[in-house]
PDB file of N, CA and C in Angstrom:
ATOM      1  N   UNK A   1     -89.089 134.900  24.478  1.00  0.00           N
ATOM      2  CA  UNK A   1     -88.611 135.702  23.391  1.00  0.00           C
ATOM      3  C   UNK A   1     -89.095 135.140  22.066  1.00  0.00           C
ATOM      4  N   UNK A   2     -89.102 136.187  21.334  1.00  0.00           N
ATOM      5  CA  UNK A   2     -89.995 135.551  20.096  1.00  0.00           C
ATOM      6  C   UNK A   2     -88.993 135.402  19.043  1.00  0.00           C
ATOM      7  N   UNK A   3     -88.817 134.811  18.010  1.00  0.00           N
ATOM      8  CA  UNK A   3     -87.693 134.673  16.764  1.00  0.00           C
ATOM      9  C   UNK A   3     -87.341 135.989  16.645  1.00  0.00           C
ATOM     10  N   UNK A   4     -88.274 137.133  16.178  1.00  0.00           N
ATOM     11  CA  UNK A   4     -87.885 138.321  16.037  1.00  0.00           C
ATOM     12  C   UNK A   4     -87.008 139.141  16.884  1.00  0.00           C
ATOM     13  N   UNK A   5     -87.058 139.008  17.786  1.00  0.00           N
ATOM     14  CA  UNK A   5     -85.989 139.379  19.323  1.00  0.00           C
ATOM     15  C   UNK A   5     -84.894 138.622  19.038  1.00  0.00           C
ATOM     16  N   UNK A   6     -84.935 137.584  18.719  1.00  0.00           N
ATOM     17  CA  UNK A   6     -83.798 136.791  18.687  1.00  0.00           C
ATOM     18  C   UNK A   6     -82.888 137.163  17.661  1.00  0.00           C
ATOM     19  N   UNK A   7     -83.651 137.359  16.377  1.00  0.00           N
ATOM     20  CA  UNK A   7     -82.784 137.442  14.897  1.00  0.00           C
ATOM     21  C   UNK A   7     -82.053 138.967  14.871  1.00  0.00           C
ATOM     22  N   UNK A   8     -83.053 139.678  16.232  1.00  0.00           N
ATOM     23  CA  UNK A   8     -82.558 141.497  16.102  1.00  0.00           C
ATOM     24  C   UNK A   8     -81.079 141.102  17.013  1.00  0.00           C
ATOM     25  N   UNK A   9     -81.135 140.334  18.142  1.00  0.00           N
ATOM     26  CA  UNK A   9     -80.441 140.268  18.943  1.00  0.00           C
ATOM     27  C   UNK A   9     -78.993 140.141  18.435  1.00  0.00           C
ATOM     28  N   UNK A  10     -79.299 138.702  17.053  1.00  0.00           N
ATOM     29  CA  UNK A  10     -77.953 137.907  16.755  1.00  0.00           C
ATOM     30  C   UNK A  10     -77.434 138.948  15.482  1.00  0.00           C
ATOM     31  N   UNK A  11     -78.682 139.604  14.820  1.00  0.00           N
ATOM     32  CA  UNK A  11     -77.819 140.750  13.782  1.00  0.00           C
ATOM     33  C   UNK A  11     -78.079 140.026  12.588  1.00  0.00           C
ATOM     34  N   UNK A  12     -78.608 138.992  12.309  1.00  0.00           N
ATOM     35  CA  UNK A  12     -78.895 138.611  11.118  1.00  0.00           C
ATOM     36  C   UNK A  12     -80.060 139.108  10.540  1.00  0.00           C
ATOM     37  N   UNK A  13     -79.670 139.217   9.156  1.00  0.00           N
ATOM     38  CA  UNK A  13     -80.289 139.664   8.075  1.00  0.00           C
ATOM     39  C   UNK A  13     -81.428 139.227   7.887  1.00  0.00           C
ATOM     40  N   UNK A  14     -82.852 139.609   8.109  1.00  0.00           N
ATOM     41  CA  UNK A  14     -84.381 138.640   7.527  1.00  0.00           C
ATOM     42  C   UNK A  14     -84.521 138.914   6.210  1.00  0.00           C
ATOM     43  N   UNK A  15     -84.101 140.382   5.627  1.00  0.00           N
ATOM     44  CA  UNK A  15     -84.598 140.279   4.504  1.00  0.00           C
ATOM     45  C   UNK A  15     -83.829 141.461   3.566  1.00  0.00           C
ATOM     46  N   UNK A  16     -83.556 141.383   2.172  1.00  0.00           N
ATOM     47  CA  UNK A  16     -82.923 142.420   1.537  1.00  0.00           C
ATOM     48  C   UNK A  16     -84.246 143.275   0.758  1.00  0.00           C
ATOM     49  N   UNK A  17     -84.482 144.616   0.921  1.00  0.00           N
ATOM     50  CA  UNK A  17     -85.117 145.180  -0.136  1.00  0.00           C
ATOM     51  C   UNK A  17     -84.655 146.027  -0.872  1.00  0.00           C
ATOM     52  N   UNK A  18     -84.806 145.521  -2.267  1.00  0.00           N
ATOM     53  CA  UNK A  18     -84.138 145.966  -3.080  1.00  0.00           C
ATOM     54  C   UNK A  18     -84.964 147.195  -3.772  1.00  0.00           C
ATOM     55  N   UNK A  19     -84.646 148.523  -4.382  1.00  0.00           N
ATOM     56  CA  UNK A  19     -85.892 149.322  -5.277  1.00  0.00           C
ATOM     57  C   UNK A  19     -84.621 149.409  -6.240  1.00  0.00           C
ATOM     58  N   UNK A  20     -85.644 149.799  -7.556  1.00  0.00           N
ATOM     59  CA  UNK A  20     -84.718 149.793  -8.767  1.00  0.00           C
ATOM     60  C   UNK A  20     -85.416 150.887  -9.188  1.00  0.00           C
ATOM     61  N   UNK A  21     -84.843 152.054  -9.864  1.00  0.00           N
ATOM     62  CA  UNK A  21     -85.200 153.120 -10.422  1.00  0.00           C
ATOM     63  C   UNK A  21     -84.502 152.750 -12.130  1.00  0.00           C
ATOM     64  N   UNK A  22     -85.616 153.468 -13.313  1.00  0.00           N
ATOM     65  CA  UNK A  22     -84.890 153.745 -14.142  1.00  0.00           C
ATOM     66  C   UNK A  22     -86.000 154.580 -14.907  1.00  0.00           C
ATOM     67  N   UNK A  23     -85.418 155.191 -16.364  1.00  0.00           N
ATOM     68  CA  UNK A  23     -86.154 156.414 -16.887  1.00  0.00           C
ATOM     69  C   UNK A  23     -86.659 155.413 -17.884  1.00  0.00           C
ATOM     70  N   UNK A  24     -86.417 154.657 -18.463  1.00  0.00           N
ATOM     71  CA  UNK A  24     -86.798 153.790 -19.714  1.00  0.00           C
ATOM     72  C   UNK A  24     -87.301 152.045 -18.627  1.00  0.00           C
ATOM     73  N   UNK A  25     -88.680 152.024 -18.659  1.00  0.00           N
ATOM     74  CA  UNK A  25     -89.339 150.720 -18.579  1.00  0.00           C
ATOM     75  C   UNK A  25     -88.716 149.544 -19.172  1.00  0.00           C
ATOM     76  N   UNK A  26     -88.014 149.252 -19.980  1.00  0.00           N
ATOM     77  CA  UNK A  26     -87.906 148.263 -21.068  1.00  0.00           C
ATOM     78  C   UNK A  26     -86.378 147.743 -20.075  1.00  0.00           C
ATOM     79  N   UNK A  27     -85.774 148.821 -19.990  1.00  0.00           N
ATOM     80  CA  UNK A  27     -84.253 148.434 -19.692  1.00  0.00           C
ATOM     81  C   UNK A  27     -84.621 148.413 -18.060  1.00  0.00           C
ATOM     82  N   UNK A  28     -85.308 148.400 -17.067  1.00  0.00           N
ATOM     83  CA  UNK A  28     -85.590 147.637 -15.570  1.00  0.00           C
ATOM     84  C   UNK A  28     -86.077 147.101 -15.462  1.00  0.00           C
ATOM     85  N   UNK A  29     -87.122 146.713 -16.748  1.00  0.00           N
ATOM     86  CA  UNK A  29     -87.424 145.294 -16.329  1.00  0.00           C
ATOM     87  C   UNK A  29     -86.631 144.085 -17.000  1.00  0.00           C
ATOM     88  N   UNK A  30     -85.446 144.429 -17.649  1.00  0.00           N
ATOM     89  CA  UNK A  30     -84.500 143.548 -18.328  1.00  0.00           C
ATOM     90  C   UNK A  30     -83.288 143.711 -16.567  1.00  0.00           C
ATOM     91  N   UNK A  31     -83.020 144.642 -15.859  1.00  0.00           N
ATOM     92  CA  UNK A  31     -82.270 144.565 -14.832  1.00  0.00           C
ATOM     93  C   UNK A  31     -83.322 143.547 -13.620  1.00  0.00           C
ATOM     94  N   UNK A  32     -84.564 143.699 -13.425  1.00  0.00           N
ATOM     95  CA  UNK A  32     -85.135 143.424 -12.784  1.00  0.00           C
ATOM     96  C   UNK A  32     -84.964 142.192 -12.784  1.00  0.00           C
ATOM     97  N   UNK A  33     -85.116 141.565 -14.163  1.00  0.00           N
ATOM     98  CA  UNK A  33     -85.079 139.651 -14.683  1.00  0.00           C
ATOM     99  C   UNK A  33     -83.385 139.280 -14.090  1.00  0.00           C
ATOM    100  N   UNK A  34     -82.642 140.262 -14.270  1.00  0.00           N
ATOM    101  CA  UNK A  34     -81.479 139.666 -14.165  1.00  0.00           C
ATOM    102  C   UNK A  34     -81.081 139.635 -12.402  1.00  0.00           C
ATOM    103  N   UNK A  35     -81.909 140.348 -11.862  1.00  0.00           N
ATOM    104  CA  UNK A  35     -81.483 140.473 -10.477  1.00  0.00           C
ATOM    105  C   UNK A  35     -81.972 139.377  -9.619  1.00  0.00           C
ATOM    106  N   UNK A  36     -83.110 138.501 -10.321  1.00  0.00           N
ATOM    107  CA  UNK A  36     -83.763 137.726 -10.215  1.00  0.00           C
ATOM    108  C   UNK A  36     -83.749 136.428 -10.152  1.00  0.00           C
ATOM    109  N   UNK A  37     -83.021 136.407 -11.738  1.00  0.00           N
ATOM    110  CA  UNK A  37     -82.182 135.160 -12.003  1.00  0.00           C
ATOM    111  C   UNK A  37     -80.896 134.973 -11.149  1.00  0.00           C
ATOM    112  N   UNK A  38     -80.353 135.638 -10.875  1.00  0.00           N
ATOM    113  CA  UNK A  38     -78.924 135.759  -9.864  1.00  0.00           C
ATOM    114  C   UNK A  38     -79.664 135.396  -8.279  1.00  0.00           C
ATOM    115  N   UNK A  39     -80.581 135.881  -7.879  1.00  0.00           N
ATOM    116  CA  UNK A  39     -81.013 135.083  -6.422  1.00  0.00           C
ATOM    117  C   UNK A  39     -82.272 133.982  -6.467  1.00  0.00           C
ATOM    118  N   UNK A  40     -82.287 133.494  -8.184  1.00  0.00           N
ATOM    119  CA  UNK A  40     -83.368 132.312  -7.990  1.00  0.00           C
ATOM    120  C   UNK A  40     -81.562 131.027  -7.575  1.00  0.00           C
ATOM    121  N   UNK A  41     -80.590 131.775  -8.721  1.00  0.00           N
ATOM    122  CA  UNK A  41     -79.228 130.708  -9.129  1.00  0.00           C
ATOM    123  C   UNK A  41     -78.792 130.389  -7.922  1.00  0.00           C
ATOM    124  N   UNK A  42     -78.664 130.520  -6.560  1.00  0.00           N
ATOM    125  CA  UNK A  42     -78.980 130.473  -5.420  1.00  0.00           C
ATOM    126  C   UNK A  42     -79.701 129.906  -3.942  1.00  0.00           C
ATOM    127  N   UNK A  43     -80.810 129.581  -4.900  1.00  0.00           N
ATOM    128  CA  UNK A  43     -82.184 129.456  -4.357  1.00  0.00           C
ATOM    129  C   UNK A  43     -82.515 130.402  -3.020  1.00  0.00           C
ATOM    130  N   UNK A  44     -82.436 131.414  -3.094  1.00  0.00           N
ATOM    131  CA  UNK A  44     -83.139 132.424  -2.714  1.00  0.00           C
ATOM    132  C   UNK A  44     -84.213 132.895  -2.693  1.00  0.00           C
ATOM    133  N   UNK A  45     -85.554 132.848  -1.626  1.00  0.00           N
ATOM    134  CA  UNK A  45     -86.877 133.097  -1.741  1.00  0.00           C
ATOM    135  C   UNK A  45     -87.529 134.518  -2.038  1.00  0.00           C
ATOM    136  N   UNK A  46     -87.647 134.499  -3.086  1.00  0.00           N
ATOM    137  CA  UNK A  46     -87.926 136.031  -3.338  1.00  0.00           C
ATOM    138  C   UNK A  46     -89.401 136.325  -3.336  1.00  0.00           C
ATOM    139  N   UNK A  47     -89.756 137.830  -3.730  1.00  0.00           N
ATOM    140  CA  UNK A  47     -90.925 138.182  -3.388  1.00  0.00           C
ATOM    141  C   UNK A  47     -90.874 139.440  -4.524  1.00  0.00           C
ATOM    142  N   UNK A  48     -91.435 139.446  -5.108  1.00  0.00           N
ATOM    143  CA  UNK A  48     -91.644 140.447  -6.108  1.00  0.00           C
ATOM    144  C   UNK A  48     -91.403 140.435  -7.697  1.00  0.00           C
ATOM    145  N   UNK A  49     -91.074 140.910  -8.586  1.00  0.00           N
ATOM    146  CA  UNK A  49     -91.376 142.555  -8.047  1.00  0.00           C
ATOM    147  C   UNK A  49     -92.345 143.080  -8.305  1.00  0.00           C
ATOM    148  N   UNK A  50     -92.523 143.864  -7.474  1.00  0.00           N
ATOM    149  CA  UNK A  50     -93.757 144.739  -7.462  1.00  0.00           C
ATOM    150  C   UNK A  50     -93.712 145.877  -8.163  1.00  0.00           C
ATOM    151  N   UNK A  51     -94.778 146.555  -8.695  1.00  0.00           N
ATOM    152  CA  UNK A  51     -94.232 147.847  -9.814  1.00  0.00           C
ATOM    153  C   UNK A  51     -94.815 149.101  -8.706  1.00  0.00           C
ATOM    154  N   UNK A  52     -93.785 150.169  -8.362  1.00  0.00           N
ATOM    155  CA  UNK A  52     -94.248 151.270  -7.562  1.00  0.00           C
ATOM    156  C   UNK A  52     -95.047 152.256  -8.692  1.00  0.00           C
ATOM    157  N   UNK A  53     -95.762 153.209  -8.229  1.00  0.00           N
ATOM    158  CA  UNK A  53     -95.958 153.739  -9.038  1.00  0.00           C
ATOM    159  C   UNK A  53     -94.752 154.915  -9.877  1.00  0.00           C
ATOM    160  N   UNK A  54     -95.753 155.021 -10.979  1.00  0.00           N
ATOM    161  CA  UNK A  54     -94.189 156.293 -11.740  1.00  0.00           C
ATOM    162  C   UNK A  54     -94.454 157.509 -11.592  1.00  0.00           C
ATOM    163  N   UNK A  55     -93.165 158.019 -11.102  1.00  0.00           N
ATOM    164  CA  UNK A  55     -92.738 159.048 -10.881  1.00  0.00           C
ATOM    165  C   UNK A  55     -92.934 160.387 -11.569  1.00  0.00           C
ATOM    166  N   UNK A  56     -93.876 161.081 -12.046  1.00  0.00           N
ATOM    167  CA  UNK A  56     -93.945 161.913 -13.420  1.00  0.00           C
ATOM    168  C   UNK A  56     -93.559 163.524 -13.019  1.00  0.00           C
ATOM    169  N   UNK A  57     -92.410 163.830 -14.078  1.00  0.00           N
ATOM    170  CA  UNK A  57     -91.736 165.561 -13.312  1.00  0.00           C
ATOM    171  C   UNK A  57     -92.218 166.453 -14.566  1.00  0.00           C
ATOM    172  N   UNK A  58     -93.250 167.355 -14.247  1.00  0.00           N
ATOM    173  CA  UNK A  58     -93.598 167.812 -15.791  1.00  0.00           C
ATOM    174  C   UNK A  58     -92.805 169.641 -15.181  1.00  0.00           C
ATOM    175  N   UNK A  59     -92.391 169.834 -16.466  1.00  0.00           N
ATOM    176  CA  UNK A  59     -91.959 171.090 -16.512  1.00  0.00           C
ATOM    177  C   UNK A  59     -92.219 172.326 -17.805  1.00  0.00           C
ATOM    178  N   UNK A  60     -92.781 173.379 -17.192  1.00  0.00           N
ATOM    179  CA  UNK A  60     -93.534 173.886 -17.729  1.00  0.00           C
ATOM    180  C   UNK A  60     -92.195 175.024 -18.429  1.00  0.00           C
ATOM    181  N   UNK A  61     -91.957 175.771 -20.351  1.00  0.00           N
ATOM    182  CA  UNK A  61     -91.088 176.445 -20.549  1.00  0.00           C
ATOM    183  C   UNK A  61     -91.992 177.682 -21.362  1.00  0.00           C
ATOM    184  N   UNK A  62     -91.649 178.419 -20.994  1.00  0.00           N
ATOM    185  CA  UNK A  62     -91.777 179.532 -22.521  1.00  0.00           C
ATOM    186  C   UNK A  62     -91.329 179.773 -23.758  1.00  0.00           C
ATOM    187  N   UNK A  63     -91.978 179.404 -24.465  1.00  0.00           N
ATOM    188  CA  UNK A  63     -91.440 179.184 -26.456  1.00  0.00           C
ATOM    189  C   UNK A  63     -91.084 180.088 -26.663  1.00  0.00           C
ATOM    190  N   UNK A  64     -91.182 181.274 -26.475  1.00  0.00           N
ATOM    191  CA  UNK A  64     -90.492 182.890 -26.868  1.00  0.00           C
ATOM    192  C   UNK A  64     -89.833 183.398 -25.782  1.00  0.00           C
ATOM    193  N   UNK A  65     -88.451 184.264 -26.099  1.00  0.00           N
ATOM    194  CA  UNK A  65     -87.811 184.741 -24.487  1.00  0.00           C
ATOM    195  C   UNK A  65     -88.837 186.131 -23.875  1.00  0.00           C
ATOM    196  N   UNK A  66     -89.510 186.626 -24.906  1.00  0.00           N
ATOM    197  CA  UNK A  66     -89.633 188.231 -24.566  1.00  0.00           C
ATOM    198  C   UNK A  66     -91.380 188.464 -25.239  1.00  0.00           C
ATOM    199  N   UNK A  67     -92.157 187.831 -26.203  1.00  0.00           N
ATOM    200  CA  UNK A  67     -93.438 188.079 -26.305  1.00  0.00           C
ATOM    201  C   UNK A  67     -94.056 186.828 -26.603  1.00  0.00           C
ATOM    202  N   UNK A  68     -95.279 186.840 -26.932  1.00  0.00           N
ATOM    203  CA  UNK A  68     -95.851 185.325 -26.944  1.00  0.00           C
ATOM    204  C   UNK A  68     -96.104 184.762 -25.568  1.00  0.00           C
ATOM    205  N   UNK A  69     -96.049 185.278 -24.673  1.00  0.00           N
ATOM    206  CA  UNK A  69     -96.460 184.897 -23.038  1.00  0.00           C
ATOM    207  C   UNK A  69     -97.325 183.450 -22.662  1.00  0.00           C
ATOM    208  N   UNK A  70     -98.285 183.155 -23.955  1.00  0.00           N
ATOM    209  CA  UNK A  70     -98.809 182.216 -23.674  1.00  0.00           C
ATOM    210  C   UNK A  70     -98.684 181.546 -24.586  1.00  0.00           C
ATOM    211  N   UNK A  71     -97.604 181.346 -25.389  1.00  0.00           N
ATOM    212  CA  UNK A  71     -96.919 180.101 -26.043  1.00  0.00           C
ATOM    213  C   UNK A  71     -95.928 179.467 -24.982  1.00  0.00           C
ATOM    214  N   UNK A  72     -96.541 178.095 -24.976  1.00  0.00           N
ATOM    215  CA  UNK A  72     -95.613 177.298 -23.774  1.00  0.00           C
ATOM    216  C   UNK A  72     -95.332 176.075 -24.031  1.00  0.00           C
ATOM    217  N   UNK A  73     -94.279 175.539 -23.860  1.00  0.00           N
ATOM    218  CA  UNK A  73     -93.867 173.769 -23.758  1.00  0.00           C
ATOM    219  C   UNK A  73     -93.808 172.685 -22.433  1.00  0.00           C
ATOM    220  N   UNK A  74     -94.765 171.726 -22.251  1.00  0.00           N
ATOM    221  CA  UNK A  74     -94.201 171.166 -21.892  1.00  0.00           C
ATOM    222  C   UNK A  74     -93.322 169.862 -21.774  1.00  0.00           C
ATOM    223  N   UNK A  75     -92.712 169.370 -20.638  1.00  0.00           N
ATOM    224  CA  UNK A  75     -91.529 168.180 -21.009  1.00  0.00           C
ATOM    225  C   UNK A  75     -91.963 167.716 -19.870  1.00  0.00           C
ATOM    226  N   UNK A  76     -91.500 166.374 -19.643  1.00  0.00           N
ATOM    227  CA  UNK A  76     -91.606 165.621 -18.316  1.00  0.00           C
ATOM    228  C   UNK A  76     -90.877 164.425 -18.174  1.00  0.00           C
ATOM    229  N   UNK A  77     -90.552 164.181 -17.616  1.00  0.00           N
ATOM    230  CA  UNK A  77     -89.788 162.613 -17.201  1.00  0.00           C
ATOM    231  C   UNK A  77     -90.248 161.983 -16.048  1.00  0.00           C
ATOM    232  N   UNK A  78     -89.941 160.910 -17.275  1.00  0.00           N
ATOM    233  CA  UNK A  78     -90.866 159.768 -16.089  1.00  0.00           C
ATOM    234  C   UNK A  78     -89.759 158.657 -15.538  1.00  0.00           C
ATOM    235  N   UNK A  79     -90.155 158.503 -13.916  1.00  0.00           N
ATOM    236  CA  UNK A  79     -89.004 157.592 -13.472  1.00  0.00           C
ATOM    237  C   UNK A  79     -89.374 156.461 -13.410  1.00  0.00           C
ATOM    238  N   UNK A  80     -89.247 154.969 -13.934  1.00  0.00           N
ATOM    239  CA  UNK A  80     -90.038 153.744 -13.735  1.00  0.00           C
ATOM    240  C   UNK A  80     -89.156 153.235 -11.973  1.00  0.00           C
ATOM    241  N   UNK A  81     -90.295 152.314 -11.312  1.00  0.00           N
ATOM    242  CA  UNK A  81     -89.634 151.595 -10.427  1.00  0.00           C
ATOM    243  C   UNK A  81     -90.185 150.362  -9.805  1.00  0.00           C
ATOM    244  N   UNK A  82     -89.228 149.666  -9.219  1.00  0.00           N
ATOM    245  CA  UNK A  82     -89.928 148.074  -9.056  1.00  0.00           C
ATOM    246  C   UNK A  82     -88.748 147.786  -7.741  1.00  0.00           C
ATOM    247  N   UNK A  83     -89.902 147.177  -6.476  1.00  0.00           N
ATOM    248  CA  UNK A  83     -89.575 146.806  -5.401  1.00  0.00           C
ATOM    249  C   UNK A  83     -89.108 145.383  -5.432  1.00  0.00           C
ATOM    250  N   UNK A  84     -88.127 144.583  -5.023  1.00  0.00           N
ATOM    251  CA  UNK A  84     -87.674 143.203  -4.694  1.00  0.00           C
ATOM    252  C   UNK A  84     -87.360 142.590  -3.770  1.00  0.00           C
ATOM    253  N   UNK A  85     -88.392 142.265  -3.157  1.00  0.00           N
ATOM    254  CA  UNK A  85     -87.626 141.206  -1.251  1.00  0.00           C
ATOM    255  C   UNK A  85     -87.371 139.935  -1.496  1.00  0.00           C
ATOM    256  N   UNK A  86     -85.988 139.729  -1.096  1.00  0.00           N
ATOM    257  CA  UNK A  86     -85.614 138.680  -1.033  1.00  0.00           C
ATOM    258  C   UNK A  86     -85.146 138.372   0.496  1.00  0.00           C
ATOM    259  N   UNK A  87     -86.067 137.236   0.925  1.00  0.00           N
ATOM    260  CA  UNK A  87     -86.142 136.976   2.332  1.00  0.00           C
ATOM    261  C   UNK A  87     -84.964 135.708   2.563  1.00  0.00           C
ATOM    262  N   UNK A  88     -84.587 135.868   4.292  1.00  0.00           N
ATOM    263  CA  UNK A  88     -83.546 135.243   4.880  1.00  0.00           C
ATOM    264  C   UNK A  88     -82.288 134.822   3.690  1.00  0.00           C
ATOM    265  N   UNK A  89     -81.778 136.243   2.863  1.00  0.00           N
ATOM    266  CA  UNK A  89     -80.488 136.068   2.275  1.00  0.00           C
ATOM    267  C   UNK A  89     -79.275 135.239   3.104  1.00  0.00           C
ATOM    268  N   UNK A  90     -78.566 134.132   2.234  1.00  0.00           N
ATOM    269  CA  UNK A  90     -77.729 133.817   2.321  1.00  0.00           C
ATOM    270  C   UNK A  90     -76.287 134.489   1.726  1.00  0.00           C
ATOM    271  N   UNK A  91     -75.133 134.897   2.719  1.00  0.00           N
ATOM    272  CA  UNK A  91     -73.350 135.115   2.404  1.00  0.00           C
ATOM    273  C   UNK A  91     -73.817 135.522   1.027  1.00  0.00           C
ATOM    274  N   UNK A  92     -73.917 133.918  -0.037  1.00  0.00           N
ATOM    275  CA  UNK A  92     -73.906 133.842  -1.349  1.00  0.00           C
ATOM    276  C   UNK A  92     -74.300 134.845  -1.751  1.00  0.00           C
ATOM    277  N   UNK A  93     -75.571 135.141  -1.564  1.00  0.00           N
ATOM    278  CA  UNK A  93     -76.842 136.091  -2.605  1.00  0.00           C
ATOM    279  C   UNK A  93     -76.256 137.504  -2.424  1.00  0.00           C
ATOM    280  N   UNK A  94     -76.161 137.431  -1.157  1.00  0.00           N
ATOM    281  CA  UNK A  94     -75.338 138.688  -1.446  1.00  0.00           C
ATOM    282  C   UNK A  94     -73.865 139.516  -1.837  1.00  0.00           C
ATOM    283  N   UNK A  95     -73.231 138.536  -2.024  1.00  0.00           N
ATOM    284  CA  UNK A  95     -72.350 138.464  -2.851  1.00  0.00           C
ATOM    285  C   UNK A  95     -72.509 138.725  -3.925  1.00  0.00           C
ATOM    286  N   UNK A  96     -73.394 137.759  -4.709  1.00  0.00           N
ATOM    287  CA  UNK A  96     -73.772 137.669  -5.741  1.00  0.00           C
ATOM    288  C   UNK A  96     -74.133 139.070  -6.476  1.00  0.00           C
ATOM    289  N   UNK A  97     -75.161 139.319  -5.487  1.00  0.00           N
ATOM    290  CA  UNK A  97     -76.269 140.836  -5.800  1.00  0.00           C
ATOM    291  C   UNK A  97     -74.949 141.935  -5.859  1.00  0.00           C
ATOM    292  N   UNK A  98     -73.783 142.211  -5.130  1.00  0.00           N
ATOM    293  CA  UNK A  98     -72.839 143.102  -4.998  1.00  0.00           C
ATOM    294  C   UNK A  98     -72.312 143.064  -6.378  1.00  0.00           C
ATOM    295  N   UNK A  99     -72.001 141.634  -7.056  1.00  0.00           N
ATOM    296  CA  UNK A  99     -71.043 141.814  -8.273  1.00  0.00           C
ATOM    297  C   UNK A  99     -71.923 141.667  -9.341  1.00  0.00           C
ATOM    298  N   UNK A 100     -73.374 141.820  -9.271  1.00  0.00           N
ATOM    299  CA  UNK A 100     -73.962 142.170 -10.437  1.00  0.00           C
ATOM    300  C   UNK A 100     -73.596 143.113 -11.354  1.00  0.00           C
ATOM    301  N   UNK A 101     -73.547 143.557 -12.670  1.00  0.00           N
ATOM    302  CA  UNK A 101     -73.244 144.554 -13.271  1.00  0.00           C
ATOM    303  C   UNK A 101     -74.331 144.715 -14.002  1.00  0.00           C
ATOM    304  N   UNK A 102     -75.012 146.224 -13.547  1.00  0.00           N
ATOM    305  CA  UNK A 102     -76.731 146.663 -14.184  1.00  0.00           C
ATOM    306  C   UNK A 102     -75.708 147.768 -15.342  1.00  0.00           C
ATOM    307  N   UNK A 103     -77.173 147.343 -16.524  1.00  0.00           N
ATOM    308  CA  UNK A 103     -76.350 148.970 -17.470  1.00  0.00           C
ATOM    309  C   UNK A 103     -76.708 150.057 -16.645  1.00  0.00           C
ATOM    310  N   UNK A 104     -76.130 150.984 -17.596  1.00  0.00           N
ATOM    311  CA  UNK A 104     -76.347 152.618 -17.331  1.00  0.00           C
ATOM    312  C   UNK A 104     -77.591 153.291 -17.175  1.00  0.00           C
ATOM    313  N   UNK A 105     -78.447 153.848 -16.182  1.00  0.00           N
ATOM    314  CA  UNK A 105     -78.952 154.270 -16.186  1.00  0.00           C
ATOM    315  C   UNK A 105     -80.238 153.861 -15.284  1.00  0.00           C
ATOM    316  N   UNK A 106     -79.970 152.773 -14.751  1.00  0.00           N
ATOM    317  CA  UNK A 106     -80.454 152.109 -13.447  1.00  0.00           C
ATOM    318  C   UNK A 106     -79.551 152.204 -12.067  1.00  0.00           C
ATOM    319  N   UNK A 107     -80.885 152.714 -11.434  1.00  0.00           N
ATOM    320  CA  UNK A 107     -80.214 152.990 -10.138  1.00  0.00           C
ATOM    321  C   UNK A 107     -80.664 151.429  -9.250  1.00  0.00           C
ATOM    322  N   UNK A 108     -79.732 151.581  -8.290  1.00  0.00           N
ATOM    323  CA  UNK A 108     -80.763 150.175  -7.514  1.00  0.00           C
ATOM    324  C   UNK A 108     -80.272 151.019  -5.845  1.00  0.00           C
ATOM    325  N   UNK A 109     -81.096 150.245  -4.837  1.00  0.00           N
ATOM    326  CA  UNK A 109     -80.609 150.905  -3.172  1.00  0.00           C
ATOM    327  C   UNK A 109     -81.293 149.744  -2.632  1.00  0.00           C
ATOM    328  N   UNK A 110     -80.374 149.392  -1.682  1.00  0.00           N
ATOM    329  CA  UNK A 110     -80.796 147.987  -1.257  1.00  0.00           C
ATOM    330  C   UNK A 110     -80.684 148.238   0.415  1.00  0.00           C
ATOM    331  N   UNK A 111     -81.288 147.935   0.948  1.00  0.00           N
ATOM    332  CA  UNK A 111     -81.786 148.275   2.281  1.00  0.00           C
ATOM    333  C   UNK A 111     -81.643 146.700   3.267  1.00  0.00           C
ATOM    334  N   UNK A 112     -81.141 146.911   3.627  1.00  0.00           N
ATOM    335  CA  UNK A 112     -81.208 145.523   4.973  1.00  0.00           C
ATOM    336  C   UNK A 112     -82.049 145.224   6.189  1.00  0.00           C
ATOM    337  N   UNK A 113     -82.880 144.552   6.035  1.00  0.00           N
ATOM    338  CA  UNK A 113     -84.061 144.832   6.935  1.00  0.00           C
ATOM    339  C   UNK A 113     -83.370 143.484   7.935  1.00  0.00           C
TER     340      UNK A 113
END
């Protein structure tokens, strides 16, 4: 049996991946540092982050309700995001990572591999 059989067997955790979504760059990579610093405080072996690419939603409007057909606006939002593995988590880290408090407007989804 190989470690991997073994670690599926016993149910322990190899690795947390973390993704962080947010609409403003500036404020995930200020969550990103902090998620960071909380599993270096730890010593937790991390791996990232990596920048996914961004997300871009363009939406196309009409400037007039009723003539002007080809007067148009568009808008778009952009979603920033950044991947984080932190391998063979310890109790602690994840603890830790649970009572983090991110501002508004960052999402995070953390996956248990």
């Amino acid at each position: 049996m190989t470690t991997k059989d073994t670690k599926k067997k016993t149910g322990s955790i190899e690795r947390l991946r973390i993704r962080v979504r947010a609409y403003e760059s500036k404020l995930l990579d200020l969550s990103v540092k902090q998620i960071m610093d909380t599993a270096f405080r730890f010593d937790a072996e991390v791996r990232g982050p990596v920048p996914l690419p961004t997300e871009i939603r363009k939406y196309t409007v009409n400037r007039s309700t009723f003539v002007h057909k080809d007067a148009r606006e568009q808008f778009e939002m952009r979603v920033h995001k950044r991947l984080i593995d932190i391998l063979n988590p310890t109790q602690k880290v994840i603890e830790a990572l649970t009572n983090i408090s991110l501002p508004s407007g960052v999402s995070i989804d953390v996956k248990m591999m």
